[in-house]
Protein backbone atom coordinates (compact mmCIF):
# COMPACT_ATOMS: atom_id res chain seq x y z
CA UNK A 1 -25.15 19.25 29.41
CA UNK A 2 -22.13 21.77 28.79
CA UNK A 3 -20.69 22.44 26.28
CA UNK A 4 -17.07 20.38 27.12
CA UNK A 5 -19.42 17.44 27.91
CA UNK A 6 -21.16 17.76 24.54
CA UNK A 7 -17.72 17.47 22.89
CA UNK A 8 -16.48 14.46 24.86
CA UNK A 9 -20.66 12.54 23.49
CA UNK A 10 -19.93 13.85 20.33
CA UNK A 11 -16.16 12.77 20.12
CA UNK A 12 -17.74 9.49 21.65
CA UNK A 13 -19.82 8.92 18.89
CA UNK A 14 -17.65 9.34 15.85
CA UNK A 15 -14.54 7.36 17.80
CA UNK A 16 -17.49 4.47 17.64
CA UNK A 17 -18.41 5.09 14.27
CA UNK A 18 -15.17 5.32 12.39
CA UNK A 19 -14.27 1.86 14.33
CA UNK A 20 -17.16 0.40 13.51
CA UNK A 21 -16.50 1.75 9.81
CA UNK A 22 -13.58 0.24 9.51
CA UNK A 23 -14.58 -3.20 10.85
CA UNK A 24 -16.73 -3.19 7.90
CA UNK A 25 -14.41 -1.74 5.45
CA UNK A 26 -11.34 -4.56 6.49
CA UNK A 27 -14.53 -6.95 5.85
CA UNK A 28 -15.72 -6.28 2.71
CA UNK A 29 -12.00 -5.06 1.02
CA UNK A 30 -10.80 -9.06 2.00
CA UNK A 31 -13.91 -9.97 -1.18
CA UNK A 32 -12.50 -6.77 -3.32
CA UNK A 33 -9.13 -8.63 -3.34
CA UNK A 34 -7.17 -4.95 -3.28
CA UNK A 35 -4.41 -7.17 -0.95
CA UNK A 36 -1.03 -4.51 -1.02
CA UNK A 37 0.93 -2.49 1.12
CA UNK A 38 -1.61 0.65 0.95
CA UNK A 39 -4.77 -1.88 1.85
CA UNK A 40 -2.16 -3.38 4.72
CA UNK A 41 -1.40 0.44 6.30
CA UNK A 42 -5.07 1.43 6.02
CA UNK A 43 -6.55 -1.21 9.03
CA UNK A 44 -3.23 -2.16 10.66
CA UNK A 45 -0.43 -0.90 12.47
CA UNK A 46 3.07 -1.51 11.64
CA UNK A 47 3.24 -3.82 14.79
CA UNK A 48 0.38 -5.67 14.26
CA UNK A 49 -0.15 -9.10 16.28
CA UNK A 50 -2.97 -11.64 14.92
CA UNK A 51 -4.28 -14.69 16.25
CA UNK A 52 -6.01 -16.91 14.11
CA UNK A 53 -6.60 -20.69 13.66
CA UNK A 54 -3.59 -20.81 11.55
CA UNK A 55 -0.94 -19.34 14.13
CA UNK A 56 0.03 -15.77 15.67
CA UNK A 57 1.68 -13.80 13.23
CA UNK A 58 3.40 -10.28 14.36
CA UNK A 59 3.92 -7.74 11.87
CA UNK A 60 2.11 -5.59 9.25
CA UNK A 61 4.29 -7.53 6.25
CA UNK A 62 3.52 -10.93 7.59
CA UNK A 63 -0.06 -10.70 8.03
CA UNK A 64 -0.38 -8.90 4.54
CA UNK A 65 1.66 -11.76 3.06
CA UNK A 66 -0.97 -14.80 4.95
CA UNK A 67 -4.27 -12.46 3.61
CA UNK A 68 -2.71 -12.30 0.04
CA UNK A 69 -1.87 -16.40 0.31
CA UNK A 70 -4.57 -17.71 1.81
CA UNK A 71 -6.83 -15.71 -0.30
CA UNK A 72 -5.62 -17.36 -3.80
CA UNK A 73 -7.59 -20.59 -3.19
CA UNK A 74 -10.67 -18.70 -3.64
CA UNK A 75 -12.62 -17.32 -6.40
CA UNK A 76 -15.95 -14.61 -5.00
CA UNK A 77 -16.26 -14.26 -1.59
CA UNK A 78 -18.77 -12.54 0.98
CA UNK A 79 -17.09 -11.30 4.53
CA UNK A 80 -19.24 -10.34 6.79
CA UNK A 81 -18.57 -8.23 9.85
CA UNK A 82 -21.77 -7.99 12.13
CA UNK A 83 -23.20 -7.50 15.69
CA UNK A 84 -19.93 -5.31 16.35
CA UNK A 85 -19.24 -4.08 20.05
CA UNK A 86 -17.29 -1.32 20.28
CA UNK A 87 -15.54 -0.22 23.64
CA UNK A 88 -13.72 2.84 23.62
CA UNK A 89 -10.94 4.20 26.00
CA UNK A 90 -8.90 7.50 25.15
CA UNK A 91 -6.74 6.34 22.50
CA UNK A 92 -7.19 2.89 22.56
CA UNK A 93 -10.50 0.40 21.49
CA UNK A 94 -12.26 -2.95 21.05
CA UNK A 95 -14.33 -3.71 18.71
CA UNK A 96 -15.84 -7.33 19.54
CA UNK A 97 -18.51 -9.03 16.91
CA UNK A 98 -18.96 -12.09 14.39
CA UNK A 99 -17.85 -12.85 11.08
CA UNK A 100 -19.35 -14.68 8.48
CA UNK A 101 -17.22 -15.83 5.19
CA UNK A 102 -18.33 -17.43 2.33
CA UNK A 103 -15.67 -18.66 -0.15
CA UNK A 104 -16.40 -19.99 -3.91
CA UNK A 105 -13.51 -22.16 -4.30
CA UNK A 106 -11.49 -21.29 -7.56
CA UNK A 107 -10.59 -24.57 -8.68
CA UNK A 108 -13.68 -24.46 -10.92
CA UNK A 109 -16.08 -27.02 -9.72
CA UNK A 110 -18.10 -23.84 -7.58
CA UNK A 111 -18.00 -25.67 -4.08
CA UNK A 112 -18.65 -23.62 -1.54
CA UNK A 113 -16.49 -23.18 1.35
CA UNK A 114 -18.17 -21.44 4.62
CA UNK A 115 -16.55 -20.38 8.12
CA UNK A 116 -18.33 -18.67 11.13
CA UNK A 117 -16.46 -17.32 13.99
CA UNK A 118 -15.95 -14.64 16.36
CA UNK A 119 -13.48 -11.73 15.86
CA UNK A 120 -12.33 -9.66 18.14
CA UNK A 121 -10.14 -6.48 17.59
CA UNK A 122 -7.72 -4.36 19.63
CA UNK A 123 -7.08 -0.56 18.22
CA UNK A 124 -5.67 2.01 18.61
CA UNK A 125 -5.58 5.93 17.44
CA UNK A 126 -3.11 6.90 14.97
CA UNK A 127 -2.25 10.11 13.17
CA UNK A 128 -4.30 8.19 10.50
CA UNK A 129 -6.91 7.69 12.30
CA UNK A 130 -8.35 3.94 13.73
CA UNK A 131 -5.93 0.85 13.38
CA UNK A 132 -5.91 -2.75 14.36
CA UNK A 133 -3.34 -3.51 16.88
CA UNK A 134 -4.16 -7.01 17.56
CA UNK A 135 -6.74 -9.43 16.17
CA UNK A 136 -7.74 -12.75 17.04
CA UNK A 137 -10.65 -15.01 14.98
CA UNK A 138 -11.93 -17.99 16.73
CA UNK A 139 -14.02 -20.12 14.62
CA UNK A 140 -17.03 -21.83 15.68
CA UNK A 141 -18.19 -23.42 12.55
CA UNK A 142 -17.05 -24.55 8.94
CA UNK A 143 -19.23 -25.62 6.40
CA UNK A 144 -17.85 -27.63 2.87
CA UNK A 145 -14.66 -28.44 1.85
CA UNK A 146 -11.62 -26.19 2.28
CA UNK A 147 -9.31 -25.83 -0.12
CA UNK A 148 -5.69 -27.91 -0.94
CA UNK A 149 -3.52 -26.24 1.58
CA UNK A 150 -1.59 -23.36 0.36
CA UNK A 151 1.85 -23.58 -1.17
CA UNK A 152 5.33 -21.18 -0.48
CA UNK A 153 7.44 -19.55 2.17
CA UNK A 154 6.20 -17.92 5.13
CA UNK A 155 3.85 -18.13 7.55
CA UNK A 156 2.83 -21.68 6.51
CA UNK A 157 -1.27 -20.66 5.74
CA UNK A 158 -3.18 -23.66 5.49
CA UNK A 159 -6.26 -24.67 3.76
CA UNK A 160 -8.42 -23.51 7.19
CA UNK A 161 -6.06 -20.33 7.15
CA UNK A 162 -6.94 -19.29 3.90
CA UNK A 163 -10.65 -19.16 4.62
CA UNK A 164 -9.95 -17.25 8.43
CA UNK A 165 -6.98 -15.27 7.23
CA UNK A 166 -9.15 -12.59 5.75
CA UNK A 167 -11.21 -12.42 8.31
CA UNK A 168 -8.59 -11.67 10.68
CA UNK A 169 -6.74 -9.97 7.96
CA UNK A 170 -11.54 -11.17 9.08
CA UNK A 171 -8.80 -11.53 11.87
CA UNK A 172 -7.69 -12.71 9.16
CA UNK A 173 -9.45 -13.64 5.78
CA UNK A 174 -11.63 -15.95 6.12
């Protein structure tokens, strides 16, 4: 192997690691509730599309707006990104896997509120490094009662949204 080859592996690799980074980052910062404009810039791009059970929202604002909504309901929660594929092409990447959120509901009486699904992720390369371009979450499973739906102007989250938002924001938040 030459050295030019060795560069394009080694590029390789940390392209697939700083994707799969921050797969696991957008994850786990939906629990650390950290929901403004900085958190929004730092995994998505300005024209960000999102498909989730809810709807497809387009725009960074909008989808920041859903994560921060639909999280409210909930008191702790656990996202978690796992078994993440990640494909990459020049400046452009998927990063395919499953997500696995589990919600405490806030209203006090410590039900639990569980979703399952798979999210998949379009990026691409930006002077800032990695950022989601498009996401969609497709739920497979839900486990316990969601919370009342939400309440406001906008994108019209639901109770379902507000558990998959995240994870989309886990494609949401789930």
């Amino acid at each position: 192997m030459d050295i030019t080859q060795m560069g394009h592996e080694l590029r390789a690799l940390t392209d697939r690691a700083g994707i799969e980074d921050l797969v696991g980052r957008y994850a786990r910062s939906l629990d650390e509730r950290v929901l403004d404009e900085e958190w929004a810039a730092a995994f998505l791009t300005e024209d960000v599309t999102v498909e989730w059970p809810v709807g497809t929202l387009h725009g960074r604002g909008a989808v920041l707006e859903l994560v921060r909504r639909a999280m409210a309901p909930f008191g702790p929660t656990v996202h978690l990104a796992t078994g993440t594929v990640v494909e990459v092409d020049g400046d452009r990447a998927s990063a395919r896997g499953a997500l696995l959120s589990t919600h405490v509901l806030a209203d006090g009486a410590g039900e639990l509120f569980v979703s399952a699904g798979h999210l998949d992720n379009e990026l691409v390369r930006t002077a800032d490094g990695w950022r989601i371009a498009r996401q969609s979450l497709r739920i497979a499973w839900t486990r316990g009662t969601p919370p009342a739906p939400a309440t406001g102007s906008g994108a019209g989250a639901t109770a379902e949204t507000g558990a998959e938002a995240g994870e989309g924001a886990e494609a949401g938040t789930g």
